[in-house]
N, C-alpha and C. Protein backbone atom coordinates (compact mmCIF):
# COMPACT_ATOMS: atom_id res chain seq x y z
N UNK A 1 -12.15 -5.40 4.48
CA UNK A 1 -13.19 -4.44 4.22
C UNK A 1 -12.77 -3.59 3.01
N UNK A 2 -13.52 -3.16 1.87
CA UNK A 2 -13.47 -2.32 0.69
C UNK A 2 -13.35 -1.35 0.93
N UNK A 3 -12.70 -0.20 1.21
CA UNK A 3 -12.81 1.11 1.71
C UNK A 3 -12.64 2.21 0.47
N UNK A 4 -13.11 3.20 0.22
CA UNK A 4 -12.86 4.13 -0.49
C UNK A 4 -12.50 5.39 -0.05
N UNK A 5 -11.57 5.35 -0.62
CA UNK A 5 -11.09 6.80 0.18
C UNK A 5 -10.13 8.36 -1.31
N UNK A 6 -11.15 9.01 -0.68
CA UNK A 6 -11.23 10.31 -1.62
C UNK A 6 -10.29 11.70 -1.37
N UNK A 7 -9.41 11.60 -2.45
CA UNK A 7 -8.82 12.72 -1.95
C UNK A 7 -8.50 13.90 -2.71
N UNK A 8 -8.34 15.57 -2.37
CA UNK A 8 -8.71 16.42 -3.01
C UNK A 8 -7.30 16.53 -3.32
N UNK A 9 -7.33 16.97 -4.97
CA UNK A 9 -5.75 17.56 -5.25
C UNK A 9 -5.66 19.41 -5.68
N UNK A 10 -6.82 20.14 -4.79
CA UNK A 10 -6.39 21.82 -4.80
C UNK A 10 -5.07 22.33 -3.87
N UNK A 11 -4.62 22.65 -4.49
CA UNK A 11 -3.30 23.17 -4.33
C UNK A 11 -3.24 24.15 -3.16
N UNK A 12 -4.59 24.79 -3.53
CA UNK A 12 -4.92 25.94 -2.43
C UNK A 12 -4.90 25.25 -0.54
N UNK A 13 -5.47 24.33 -0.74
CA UNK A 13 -5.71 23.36 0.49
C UNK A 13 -4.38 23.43 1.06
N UNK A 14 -4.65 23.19 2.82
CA UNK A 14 -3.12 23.19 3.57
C UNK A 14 -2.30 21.78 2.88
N UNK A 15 -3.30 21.02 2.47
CA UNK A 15 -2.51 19.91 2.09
C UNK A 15 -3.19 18.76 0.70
N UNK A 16 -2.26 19.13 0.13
CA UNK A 16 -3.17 18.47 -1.73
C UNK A 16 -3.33 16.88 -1.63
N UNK A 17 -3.19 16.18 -0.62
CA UNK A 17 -3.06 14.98 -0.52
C UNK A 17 -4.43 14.24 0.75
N UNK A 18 -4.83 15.41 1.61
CA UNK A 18 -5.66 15.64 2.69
C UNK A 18 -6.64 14.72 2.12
N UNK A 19 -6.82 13.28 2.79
CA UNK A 19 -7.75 12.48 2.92
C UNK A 19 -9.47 13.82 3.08
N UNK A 20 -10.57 13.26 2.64
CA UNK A 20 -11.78 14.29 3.03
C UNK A 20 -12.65 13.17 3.39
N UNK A 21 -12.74 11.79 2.68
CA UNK A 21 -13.75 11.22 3.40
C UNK A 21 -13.11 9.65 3.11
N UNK A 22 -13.12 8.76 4.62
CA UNK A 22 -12.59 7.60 4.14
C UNK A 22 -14.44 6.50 4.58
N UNK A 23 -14.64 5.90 3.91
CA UNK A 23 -16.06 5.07 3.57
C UNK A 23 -15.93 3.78 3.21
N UNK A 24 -16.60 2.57 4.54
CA UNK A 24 -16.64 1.46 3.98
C UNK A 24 -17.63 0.76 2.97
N UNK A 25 -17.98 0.11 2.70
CA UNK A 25 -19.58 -0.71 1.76
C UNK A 25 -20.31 -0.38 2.63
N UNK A 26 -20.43 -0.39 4.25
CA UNK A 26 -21.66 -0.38 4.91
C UNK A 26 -22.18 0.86 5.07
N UNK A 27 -23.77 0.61 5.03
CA UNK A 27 -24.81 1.67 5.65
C UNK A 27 -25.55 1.87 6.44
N UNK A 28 -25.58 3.06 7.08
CA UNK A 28 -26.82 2.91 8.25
C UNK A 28 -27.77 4.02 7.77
N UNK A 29 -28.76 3.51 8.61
CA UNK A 29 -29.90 4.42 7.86
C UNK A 29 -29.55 6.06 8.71
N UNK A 30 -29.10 5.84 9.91
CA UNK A 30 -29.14 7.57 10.68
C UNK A 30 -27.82 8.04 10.20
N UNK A 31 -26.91 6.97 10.44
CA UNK A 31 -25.07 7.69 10.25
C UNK A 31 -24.91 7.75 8.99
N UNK A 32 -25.47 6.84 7.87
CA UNK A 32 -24.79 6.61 6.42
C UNK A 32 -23.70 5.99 6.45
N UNK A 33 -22.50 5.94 5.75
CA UNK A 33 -21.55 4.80 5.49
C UNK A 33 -20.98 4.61 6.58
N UNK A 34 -20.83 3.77 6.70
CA UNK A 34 -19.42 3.28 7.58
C UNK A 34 -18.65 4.13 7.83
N UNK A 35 -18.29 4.21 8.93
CA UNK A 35 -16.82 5.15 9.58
C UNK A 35 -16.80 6.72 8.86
N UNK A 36 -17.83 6.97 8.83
CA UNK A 36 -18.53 8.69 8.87
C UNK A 36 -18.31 9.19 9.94
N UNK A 37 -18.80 8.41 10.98
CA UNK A 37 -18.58 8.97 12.10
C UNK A 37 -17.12 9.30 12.18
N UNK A 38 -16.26 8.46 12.21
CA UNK A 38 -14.73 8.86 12.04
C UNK A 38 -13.76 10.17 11.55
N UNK A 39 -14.51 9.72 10.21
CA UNK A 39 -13.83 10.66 9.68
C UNK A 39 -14.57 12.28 9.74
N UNK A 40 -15.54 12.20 10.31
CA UNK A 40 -15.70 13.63 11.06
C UNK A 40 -15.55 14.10 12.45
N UNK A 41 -15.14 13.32 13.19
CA UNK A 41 -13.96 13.68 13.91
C UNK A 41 -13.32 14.23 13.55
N UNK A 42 -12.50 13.52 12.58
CA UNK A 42 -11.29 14.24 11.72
C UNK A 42 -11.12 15.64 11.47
N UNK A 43 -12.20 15.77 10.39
CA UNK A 43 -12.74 17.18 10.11
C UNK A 43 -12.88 17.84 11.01
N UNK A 44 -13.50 17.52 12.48
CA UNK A 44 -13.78 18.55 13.05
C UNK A 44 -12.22 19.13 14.22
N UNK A 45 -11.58 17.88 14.28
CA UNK A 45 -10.07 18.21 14.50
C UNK A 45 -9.48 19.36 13.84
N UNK A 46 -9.80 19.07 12.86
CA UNK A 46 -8.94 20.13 11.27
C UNK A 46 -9.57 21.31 11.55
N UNK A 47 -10.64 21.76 11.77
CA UNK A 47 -11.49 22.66 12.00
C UNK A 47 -11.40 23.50 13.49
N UNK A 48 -11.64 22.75 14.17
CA UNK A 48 -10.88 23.12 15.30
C UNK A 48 -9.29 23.93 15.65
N UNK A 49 -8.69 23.16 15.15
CA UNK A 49 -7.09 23.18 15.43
C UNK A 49 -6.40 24.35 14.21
N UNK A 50 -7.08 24.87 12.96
CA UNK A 50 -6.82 25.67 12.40
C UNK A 50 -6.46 26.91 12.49
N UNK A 51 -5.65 27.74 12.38
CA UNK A 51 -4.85 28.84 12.22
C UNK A 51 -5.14 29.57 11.71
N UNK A 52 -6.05 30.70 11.91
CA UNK A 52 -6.25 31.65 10.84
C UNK A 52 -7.45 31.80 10.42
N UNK A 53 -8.18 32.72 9.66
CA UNK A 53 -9.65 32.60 8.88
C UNK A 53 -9.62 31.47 7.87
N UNK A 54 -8.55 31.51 6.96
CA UNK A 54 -8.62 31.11 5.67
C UNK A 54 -8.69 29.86 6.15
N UNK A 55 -7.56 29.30 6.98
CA UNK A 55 -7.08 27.76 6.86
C UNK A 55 -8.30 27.26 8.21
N UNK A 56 -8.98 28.13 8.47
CA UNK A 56 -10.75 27.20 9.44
C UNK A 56 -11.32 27.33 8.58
N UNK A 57 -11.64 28.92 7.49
CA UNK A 57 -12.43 28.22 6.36
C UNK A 57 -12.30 26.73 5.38
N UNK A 58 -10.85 26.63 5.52
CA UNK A 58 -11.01 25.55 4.42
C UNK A 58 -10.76 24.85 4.82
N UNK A 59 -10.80 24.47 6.12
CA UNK A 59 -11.10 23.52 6.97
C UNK A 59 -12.74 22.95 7.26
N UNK A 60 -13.63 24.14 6.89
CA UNK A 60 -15.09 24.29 7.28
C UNK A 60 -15.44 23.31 5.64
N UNK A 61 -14.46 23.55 4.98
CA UNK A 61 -15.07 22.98 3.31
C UNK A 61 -14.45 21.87 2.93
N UNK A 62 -13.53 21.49 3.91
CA UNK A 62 -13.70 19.84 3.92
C UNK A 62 -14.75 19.55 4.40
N UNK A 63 -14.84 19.82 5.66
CA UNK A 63 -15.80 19.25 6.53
C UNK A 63 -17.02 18.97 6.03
N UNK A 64 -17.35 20.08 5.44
CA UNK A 64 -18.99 20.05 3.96
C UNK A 64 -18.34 19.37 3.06
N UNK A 65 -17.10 18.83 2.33
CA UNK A 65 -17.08 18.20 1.67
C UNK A 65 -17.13 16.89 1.80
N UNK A 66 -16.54 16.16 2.59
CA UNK A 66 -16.97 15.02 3.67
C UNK A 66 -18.03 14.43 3.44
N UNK A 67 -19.03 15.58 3.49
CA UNK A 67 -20.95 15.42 4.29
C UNK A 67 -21.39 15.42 2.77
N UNK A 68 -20.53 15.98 1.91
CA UNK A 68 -21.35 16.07 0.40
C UNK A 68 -20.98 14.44 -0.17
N UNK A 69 -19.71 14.20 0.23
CA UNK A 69 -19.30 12.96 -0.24
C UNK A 69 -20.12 11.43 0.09
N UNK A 70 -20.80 11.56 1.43
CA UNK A 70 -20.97 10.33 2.08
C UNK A 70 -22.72 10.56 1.69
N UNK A 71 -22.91 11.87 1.25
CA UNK A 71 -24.31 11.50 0.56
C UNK A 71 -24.24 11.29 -0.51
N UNK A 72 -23.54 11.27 -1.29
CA UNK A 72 -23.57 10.92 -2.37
C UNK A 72 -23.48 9.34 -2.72
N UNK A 73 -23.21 8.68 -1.74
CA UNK A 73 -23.09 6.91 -1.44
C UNK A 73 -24.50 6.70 -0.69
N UNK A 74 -24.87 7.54 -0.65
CA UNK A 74 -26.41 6.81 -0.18
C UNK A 74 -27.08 6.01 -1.15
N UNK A 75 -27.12 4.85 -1.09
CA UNK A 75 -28.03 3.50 -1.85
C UNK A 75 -29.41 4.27 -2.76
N UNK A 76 -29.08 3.78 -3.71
CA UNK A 76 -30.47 4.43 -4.46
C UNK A 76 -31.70 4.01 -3.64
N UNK A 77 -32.68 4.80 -3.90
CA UNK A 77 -33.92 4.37 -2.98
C UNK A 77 -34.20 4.39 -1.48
N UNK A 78 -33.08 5.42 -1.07
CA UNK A 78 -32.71 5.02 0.21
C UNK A 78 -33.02 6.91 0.99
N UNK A 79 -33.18 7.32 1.80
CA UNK A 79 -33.48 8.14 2.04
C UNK A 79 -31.98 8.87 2.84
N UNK A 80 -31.53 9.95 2.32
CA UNK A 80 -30.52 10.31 3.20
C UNK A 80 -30.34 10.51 4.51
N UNK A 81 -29.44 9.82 5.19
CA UNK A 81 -28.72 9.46 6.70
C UNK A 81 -29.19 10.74 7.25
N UNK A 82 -29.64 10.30 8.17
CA UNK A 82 -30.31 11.80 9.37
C UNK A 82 -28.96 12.64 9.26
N UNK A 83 -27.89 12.09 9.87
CA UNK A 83 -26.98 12.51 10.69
C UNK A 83 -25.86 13.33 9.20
N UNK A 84 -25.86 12.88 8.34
CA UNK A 84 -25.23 13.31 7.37
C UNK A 84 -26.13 14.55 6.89
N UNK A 85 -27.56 14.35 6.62
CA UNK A 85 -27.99 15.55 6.03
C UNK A 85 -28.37 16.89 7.35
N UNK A 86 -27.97 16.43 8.26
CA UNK A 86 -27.80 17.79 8.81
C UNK A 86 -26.36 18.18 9.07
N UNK A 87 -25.74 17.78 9.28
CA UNK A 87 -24.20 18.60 9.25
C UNK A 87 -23.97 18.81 7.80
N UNK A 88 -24.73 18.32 6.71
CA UNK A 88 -24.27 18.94 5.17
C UNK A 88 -25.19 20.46 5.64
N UNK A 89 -26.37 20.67 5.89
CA UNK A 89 -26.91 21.54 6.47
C UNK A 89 -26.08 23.01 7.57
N UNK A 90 -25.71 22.03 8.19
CA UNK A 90 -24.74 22.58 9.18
C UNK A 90 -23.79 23.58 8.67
N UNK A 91 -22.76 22.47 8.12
CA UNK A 91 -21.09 23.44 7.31
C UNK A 91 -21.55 24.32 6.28
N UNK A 92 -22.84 23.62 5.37
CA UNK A 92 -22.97 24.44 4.59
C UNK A 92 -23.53 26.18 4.98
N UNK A 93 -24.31 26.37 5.81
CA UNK A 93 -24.69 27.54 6.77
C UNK A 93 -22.97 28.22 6.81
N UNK A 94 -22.37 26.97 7.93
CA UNK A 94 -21.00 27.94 8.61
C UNK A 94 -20.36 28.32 7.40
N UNK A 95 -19.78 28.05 6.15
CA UNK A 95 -19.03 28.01 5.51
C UNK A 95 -19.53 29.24 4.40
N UNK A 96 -20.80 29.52 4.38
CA UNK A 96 -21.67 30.67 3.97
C UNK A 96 -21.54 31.96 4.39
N UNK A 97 -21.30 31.90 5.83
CA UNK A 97 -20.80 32.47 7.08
C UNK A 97 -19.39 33.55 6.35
N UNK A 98 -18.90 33.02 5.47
CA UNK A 98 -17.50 33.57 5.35
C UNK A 98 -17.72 33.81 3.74
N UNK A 99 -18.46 33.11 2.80
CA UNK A 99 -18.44 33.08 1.39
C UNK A 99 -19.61 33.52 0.58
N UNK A 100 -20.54 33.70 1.47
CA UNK A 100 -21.84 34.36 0.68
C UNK A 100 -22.00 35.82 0.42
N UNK A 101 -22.43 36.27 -1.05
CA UNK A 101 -22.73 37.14 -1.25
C UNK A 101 -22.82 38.38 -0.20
N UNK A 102 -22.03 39.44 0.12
CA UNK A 102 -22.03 40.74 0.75
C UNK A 102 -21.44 40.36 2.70
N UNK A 103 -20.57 39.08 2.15
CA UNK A 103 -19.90 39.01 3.87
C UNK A 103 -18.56 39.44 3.23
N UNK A 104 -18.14 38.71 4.71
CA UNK A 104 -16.33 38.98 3.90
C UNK A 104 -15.39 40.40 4.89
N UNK A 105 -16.51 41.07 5.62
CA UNK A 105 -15.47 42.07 6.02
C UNK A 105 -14.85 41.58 7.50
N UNK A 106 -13.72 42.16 7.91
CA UNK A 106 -13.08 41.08 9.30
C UNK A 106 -13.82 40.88 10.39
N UNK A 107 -14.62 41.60 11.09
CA UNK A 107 -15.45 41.16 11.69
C UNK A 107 -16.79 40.28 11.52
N UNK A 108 -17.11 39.81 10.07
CA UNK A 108 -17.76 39.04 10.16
C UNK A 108 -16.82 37.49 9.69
N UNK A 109 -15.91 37.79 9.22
CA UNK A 109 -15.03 36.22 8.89
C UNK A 109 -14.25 36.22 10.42
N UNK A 110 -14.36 36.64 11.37
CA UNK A 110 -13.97 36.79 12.70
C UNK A 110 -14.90 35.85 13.58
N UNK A 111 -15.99 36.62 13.64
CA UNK A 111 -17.56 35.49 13.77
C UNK A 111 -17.54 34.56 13.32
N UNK A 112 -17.77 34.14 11.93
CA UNK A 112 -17.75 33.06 11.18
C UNK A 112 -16.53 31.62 12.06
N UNK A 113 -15.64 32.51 11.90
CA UNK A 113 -14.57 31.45 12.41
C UNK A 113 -14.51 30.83 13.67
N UNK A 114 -14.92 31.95 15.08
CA UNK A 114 -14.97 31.11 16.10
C UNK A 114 -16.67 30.68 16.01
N UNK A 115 -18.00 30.99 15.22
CA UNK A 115 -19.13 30.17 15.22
C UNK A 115 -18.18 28.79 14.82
N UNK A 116 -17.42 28.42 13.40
CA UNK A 116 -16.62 27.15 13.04
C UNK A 116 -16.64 26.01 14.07
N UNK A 117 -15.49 26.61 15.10
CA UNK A 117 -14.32 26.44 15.81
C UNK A 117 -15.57 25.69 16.91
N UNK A 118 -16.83 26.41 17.20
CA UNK A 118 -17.58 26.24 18.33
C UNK A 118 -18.12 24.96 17.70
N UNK A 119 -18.78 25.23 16.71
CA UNK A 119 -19.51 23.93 16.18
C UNK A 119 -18.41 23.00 15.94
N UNK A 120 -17.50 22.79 15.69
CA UNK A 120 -16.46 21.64 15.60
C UNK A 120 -16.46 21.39 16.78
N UNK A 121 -15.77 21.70 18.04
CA UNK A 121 -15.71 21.19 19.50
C UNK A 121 -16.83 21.00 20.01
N UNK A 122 -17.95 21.16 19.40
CA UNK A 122 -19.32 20.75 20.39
C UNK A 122 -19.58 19.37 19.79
N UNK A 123 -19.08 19.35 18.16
CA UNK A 123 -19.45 17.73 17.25
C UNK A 123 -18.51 16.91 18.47
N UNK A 124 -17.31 17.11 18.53
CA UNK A 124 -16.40 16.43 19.04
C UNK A 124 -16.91 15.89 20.55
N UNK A 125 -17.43 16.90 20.80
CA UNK A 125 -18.32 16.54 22.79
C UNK A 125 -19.43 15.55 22.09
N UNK A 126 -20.20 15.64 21.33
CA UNK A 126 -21.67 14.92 21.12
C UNK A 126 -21.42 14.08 20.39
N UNK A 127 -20.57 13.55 19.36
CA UNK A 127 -20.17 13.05 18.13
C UNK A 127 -20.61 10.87 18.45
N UNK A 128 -19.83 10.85 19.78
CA UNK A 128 -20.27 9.28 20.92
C UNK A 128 -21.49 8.66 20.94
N UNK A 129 -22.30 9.76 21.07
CA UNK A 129 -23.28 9.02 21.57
C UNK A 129 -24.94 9.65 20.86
N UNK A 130 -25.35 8.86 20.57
CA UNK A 130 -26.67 8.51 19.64
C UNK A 130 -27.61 10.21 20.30
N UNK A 131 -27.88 9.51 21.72
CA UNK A 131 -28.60 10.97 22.25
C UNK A 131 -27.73 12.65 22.37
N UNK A 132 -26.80 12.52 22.58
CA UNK A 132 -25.61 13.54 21.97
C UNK A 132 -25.78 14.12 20.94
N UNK A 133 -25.28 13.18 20.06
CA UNK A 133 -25.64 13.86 18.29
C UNK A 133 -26.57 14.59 17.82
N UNK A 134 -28.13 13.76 18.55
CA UNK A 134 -29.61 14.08 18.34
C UNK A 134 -29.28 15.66 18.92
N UNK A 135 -28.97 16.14 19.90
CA UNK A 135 -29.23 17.14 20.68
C UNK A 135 -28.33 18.15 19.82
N UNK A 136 -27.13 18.17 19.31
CA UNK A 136 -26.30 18.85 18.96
C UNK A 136 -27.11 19.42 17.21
N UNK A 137 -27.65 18.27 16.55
CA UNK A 137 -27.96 18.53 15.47
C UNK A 137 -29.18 19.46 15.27
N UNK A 138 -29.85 18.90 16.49
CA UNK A 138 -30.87 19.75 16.47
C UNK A 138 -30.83 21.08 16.76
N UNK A 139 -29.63 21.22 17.94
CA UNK A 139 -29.81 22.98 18.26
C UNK A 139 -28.80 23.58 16.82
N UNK A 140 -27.89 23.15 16.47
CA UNK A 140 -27.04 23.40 15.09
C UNK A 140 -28.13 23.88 13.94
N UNK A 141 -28.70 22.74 13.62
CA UNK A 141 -29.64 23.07 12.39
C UNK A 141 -30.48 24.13 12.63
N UNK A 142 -31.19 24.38 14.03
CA UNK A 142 -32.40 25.00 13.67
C UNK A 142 -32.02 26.56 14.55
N UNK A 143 -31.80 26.69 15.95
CA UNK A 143 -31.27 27.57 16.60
C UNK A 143 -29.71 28.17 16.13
N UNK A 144 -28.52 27.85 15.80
CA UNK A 144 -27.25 28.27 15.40
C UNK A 144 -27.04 28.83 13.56
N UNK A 145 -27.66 27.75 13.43
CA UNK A 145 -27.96 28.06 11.68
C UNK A 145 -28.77 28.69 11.35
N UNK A 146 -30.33 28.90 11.90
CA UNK A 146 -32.08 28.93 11.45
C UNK A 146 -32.13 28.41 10.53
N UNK A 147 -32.85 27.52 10.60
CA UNK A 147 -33.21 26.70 9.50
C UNK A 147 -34.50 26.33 10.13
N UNK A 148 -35.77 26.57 9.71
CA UNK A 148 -36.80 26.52 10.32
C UNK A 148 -37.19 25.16 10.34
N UNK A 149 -37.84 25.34 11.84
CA UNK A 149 -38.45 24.09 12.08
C UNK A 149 -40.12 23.82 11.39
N UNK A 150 -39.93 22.30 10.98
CA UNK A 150 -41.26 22.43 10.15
C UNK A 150 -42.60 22.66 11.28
N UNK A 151 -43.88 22.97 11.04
CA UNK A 151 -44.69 22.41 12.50
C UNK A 151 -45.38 21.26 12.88
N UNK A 152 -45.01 21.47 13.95
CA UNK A 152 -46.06 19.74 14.44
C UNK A 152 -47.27 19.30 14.11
């Protein structure tokens, strides 16, 4: 199998060598590449298991980096992977959480971090199974994040 695998060299990162997204040739139309699913596990391990504000934040920006990466392999003509464009949705919200304009004071990078920490261990519970995912993405995107729902 052809695999590509991408890795960040910021210095700042716990680790300049930290795999962010490993991707085979294949695609699916809901997951996107190959072994996405995998490697956000990963991420959400890293995310989870992190120490500190800084090192879950930049744990939260792999994790969006990951989701930025595996859309970016979406097949021309091809409509982006359900499941990828809402956790790019997702991290990008949490990771806002800590970096957007007028946050930043400890009680809100306090929040920010265990909202992280929650959404990583809930991917990790739902991550298996098809109806899982559906349920997780949906309350993530629209209830945890707001991100409005369009109407019926």
């Amino acid at each position: 199998m052809n695999r590509l695998t991408r890795r960040v060299d910021d210095p700042q990162l716990p680790d300049p060598d930290r795999i962010l997204c490993v991707m085979a040739a294949g695609w699916h139309p809901e997951t996107g590449p190959e072994d996405f699913l995998a490697a956000t596990v990963n991420e959400a391990c890293l995310v989870r298991d992190a120490d500190g504000s800084q090192a879950t934040y930049e744990a939260g920006i792999g994790f969006l980096g990951t989701t930025m990466s595996a859309l970016s392999e979406t097949p021309e003509g091809e409509y982006a992977a359900e499941v990828l464009a809402a956790l790019y949705l997702i991290w990008g919200a949490l990771t806002d959480e800590m970096d957007a304009p007028g946050r930043g004071s400890p009680e809100q990078d306090a929040a920010a971090v265990r909202h992280m920490k929650q959404a990583a261990a809930e991917w990790l519970a739902a991550v298996e199974t098809r109806h899982d995912r559906a349920a997780y993405l949906e309350r993530w995107v629209y209830d945890e994040c707001g991100n409005e729902r369009k109407p019926s």
